[in-house]
C-alpha atoms as a PDB file:
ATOM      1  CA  UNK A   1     102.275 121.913  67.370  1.00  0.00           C
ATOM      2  CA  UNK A   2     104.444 122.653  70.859  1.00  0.00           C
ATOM      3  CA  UNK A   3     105.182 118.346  70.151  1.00  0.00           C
ATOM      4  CA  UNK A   4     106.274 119.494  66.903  1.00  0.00           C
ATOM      5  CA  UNK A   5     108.694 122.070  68.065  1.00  0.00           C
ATOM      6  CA  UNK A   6     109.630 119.658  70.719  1.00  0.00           C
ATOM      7  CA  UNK A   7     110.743 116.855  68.397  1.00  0.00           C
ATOM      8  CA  UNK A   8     112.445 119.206  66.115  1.00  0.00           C
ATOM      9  CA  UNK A   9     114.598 120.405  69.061  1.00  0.00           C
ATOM     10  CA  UNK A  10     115.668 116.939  70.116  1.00  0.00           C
ATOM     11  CA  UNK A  11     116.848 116.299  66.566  1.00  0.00           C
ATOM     12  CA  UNK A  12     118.961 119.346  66.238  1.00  0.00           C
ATOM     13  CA  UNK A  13     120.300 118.691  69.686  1.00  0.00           C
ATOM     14  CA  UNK A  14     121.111 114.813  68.119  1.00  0.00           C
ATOM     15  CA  UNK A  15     122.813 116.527  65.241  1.00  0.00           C
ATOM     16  CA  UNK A  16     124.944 118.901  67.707  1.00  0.00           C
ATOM     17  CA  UNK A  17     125.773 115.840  69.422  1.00  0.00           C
ATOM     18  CA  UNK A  18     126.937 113.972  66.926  1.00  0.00           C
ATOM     19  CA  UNK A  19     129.049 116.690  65.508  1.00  0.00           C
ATOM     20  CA  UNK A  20     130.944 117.642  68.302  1.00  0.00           C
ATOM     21  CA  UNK A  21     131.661 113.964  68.575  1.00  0.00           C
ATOM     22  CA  UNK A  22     132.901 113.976  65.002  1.00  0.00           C
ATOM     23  CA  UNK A  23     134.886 116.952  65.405  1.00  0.00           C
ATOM     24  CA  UNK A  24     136.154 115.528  68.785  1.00  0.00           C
ATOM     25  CA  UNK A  25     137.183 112.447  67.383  1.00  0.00           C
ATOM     26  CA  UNK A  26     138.863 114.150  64.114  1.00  0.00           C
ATOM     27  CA  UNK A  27     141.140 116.701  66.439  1.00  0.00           C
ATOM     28  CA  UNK A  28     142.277 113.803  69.132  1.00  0.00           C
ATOM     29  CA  UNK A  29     143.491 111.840  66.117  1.00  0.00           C
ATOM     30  CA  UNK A  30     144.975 114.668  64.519  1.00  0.00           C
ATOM     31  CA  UNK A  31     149.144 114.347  65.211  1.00  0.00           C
ATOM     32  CA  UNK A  32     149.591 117.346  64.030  1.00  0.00           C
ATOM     33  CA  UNK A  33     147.675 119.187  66.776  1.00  0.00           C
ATOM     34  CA  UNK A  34     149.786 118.542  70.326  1.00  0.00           C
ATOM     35  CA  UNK A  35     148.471 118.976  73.812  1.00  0.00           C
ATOM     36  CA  UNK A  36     149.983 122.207  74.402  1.00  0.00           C
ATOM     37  CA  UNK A  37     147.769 123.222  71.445  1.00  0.00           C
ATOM     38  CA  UNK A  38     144.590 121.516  73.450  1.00  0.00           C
ATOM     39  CA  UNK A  39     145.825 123.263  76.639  1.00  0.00           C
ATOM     40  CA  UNK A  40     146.437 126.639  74.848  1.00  0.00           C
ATOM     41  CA  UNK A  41     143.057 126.661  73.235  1.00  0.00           C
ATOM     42  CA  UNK A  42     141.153 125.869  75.898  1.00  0.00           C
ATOM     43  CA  UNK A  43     142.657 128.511  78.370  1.00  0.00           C
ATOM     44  CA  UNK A  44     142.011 130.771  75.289  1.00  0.00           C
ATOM     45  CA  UNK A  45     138.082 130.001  75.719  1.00  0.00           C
ATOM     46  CA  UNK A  46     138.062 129.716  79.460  1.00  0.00           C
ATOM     47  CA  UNK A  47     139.451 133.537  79.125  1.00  0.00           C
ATOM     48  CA  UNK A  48     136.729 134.316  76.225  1.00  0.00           C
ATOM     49  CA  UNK A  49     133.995 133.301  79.155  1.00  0.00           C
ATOM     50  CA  UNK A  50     135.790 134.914  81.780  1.00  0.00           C
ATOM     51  CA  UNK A  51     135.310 138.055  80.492  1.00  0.00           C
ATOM     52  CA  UNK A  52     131.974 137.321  78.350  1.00  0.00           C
ATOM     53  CA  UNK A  53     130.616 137.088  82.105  1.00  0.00           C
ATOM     54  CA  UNK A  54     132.868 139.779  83.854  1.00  0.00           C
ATOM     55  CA  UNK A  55     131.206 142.423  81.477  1.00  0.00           C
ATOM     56  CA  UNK A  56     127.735 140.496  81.628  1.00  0.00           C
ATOM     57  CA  UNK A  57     127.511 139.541  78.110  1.00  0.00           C
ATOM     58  CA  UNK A  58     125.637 137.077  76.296  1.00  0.00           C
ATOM     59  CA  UNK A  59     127.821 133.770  76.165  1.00  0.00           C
ATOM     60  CA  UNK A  60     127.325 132.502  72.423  1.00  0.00           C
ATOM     61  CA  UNK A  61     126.343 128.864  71.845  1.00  0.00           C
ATOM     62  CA  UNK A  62     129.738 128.495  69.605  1.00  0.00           C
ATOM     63  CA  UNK A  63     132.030 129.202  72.442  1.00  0.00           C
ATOM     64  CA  UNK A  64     130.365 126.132  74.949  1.00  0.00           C
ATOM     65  CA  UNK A  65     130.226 124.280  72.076  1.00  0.00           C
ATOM     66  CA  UNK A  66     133.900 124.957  70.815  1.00  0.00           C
ATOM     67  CA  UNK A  67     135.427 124.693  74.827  1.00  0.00           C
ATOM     68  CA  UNK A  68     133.183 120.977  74.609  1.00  0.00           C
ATOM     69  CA  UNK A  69     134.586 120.244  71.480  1.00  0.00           C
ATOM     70  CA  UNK A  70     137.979 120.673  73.180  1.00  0.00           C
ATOM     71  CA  UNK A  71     137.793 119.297  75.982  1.00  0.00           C
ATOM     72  CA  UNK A  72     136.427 115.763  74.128  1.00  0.00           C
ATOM     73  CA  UNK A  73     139.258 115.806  72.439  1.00  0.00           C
ATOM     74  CA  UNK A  74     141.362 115.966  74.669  1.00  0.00           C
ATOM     75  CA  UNK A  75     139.938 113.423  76.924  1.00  0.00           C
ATOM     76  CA  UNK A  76     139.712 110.863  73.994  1.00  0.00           C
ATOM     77  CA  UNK A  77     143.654 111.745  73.422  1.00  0.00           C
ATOM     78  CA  UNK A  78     144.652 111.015  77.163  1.00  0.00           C
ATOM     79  CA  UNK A  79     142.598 108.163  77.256  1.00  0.00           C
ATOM     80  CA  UNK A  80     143.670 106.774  74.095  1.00  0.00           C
ATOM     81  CA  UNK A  81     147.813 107.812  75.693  1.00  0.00           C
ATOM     82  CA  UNK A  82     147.177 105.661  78.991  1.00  0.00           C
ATOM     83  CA  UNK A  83     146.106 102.002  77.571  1.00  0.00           C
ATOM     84  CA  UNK A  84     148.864 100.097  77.392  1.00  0.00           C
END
């Protein structure tokens, strides 16, 4: 049973993986979206845990997940804006 629960953990943290790859890769291709935008949001998360922590508060999953998200994207941009 506990290798059960074990194996059905890995797979959802696969499938978490792979999704904030596949959102990742959708928002650094996405011209619409600039880098101020990146920049903006994640400040706007950074802030969210700043005071999630000041107060003590649970952190929820979404926001790491949303500030990795993020950050993916933007390091896929910048990488993408330096090859020549």
């Amino acid at each position: 049973m506990i290798l059960g629960l074990a194996a059905g953990a890995l797979n959802m943290e696969i499938a978490m993986a792979v999704d904030i790859n596949r959102l990742s890769n959708q928002l650094a291709a996405n011209r619409s979206i600039t880098d101020y935008d990146f920049w903006r949001a994640s400040k706007t998360i950074n802030d969210a845990l700043y005071l999630l922590e000041k107060h003590r508060s649970p952190i929820p999953l979404e926001i790491i997940q949303a500030r990795r998200i993020i950050r993916q994207a933007r390091l896929k941009r910048t990488s993408v804006k330096s090859l020549p």
